[in-house]
N, C-alpha and C. Protein backbone atom coordinates (compact mmCIF):
# COMPACT_ATOMS: atom_id res chain seq x y z
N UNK A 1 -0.77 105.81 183.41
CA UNK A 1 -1.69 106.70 184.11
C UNK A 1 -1.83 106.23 185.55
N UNK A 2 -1.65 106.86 186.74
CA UNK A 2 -1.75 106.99 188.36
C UNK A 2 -2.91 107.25 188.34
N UNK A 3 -3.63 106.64 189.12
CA UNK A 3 -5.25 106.35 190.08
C UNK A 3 -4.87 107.26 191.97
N UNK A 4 -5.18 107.74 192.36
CA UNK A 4 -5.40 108.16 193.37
C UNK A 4 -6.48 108.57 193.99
N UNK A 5 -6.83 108.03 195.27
CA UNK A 5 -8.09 108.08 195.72
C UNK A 5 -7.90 109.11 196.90
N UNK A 6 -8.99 110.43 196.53
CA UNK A 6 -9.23 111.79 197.26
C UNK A 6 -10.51 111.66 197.87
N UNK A 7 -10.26 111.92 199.13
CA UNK A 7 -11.59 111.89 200.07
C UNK A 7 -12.16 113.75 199.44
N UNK A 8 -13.86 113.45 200.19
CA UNK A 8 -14.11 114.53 200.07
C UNK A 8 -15.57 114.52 200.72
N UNK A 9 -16.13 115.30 200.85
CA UNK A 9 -17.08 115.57 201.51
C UNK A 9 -18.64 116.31 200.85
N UNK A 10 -19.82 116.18 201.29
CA UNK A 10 -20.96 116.05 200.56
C UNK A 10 -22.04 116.71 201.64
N UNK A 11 -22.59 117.61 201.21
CA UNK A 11 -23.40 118.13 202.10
C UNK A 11 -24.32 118.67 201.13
N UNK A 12 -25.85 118.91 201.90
CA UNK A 12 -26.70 120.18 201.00
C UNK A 12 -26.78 120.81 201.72
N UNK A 13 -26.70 122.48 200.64
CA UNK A 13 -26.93 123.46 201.32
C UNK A 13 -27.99 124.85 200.59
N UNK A 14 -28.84 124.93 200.26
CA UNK A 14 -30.09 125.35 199.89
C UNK A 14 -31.05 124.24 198.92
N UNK A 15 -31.12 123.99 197.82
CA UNK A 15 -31.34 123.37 196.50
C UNK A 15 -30.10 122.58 196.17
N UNK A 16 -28.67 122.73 196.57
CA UNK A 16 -27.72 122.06 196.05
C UNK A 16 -27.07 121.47 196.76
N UNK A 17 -26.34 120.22 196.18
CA UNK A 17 -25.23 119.45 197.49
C UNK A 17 -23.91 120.42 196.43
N UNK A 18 -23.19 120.23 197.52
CA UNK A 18 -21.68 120.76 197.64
C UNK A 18 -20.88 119.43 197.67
N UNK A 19 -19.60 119.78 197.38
CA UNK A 19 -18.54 118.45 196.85
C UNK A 19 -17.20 118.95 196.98
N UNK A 20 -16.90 118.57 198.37
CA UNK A 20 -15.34 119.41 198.38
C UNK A 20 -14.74 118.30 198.65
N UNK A 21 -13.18 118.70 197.92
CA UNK A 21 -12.19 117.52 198.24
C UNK A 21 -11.59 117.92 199.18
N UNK A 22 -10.67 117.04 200.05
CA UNK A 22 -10.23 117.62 201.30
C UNK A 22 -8.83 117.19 201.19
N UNK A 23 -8.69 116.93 200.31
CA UNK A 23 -6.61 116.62 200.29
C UNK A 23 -6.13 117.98 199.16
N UNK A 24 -7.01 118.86 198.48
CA UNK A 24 -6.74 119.75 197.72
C UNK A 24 -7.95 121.10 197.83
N UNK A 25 -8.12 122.19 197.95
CA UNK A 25 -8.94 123.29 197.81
C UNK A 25 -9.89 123.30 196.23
N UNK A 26 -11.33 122.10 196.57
CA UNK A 26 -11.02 122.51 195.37
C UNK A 26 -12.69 121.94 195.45
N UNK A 27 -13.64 122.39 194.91
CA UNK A 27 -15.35 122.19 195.32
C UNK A 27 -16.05 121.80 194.04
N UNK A 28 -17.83 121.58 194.21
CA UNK A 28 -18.32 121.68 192.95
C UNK A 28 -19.85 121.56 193.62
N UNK A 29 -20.73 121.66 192.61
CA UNK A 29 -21.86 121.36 193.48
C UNK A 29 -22.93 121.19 192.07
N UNK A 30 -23.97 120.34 192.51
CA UNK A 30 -24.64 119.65 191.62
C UNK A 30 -26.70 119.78 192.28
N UNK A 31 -27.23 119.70 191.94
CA UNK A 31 -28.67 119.12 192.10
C UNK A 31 -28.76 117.97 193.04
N UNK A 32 -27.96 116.87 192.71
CA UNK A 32 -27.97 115.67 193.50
C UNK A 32 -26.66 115.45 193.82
N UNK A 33 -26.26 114.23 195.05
CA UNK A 33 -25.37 114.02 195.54
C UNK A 33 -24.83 113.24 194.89
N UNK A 34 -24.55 112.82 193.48
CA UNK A 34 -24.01 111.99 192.66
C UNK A 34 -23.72 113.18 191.49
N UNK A 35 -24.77 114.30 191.56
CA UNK A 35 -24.17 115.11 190.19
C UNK A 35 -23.09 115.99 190.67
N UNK A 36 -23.33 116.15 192.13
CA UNK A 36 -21.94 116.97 192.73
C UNK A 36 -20.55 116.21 192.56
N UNK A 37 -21.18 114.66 193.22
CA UNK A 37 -19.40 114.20 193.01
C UNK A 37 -19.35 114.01 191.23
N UNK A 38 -19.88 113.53 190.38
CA UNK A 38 -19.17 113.90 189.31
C UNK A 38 -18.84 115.51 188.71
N UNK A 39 -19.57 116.59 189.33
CA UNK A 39 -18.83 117.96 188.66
C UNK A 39 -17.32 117.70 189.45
N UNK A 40 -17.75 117.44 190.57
CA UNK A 40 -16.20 117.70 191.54
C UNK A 40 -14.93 116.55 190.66
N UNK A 41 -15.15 115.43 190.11
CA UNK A 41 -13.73 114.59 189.68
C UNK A 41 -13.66 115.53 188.14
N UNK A 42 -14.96 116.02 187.72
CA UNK A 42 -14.50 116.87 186.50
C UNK A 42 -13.40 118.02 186.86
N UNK A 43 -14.16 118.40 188.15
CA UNK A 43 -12.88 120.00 188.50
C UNK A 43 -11.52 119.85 188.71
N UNK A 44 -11.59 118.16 189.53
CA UNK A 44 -10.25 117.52 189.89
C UNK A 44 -9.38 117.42 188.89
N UNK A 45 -10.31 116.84 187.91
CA UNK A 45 -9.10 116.61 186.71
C UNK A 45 -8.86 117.34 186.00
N UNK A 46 -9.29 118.47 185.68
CA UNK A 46 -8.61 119.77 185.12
C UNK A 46 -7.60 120.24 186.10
N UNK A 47 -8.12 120.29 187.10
CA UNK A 47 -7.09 121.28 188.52
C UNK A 47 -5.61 120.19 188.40
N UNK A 48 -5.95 118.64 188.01
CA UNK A 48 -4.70 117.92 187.86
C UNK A 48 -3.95 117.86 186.96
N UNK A 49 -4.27 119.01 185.52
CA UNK A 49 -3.87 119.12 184.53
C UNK A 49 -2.86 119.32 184.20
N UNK A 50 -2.51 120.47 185.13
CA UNK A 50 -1.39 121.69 185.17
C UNK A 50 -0.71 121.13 187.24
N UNK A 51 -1.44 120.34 187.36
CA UNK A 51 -0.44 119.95 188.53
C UNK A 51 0.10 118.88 188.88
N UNK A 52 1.15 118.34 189.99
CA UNK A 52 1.11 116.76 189.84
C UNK A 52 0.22 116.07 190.71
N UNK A 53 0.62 114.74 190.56
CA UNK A 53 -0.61 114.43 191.77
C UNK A 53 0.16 114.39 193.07
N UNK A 54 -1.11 114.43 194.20
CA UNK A 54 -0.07 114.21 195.43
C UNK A 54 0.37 112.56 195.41
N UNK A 55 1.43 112.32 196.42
CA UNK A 55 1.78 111.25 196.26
C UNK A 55 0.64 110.38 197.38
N UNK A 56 0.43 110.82 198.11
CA UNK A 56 -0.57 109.85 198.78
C UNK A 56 -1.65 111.11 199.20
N UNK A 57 -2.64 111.07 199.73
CA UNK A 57 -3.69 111.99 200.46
C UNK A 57 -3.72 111.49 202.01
N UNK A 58 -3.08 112.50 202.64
CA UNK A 58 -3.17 112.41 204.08
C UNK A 58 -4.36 112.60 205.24
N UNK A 59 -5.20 113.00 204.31
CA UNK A 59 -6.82 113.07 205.26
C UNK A 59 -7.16 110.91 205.25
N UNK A 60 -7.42 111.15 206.96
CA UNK A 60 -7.77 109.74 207.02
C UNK A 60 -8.49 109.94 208.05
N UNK A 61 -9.70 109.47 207.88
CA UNK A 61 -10.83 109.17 209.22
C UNK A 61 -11.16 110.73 209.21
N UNK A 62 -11.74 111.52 208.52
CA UNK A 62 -12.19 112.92 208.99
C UNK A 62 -13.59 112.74 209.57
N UNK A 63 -13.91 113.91 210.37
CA UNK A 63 -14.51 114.45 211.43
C UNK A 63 -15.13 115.17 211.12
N UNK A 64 -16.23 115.41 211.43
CA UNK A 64 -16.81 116.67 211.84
C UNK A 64 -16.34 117.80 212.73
N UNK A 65 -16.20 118.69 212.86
CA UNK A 65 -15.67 119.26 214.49
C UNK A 65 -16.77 121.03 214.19
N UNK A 66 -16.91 121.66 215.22
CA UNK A 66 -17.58 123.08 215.26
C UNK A 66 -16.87 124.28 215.85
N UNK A 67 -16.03 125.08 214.77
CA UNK A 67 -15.10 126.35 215.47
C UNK A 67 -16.12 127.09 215.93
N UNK A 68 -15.69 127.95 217.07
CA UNK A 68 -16.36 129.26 217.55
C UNK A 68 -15.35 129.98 217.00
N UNK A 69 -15.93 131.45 216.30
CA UNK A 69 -15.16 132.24 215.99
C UNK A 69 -15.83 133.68 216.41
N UNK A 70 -15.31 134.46 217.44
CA UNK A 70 -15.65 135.93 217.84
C UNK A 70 -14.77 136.59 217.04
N UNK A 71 -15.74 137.91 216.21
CA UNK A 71 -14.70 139.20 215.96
C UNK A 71 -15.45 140.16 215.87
N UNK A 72 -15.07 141.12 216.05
CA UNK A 72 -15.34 142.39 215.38
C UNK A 72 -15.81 143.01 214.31
């Protein structure tokens, strides 16, 4: 069995924190910031069920940053 370590990110956003991984599309969200990251390695490891793993995760040192987006 392969161990790989996926960054991801933790925020609240009404009543709930959010739990996104950032080397794969793939979220969860919990009451607390510990029940999010465990729904999120639950989602991981189903989503890794049917896939392989990556060989390394290329997110390193992420950022914050703020798009402007104008449309119509």
């Amino acid at each position: 069995m392969r161990k790989i370590d996926l960054k991801s990110v933790v925020w609240k956003e009404g009543d709930h924190y959010i739990a996104q991984c950032l080397a794969v599309d793939v979220s969860s969200f919990g009451k607390t910031r510990k029940e999010a990251l465990a729904m999120l390695q639950d989602a991981l490891a189903l989503y890794f069920e049917d896939m392989p793993l990556p060989q390394k995760a290329a997110v390193t040192r992420p950022a914050i940053a703020s798009v402007t987006l104008q449309y119509a």
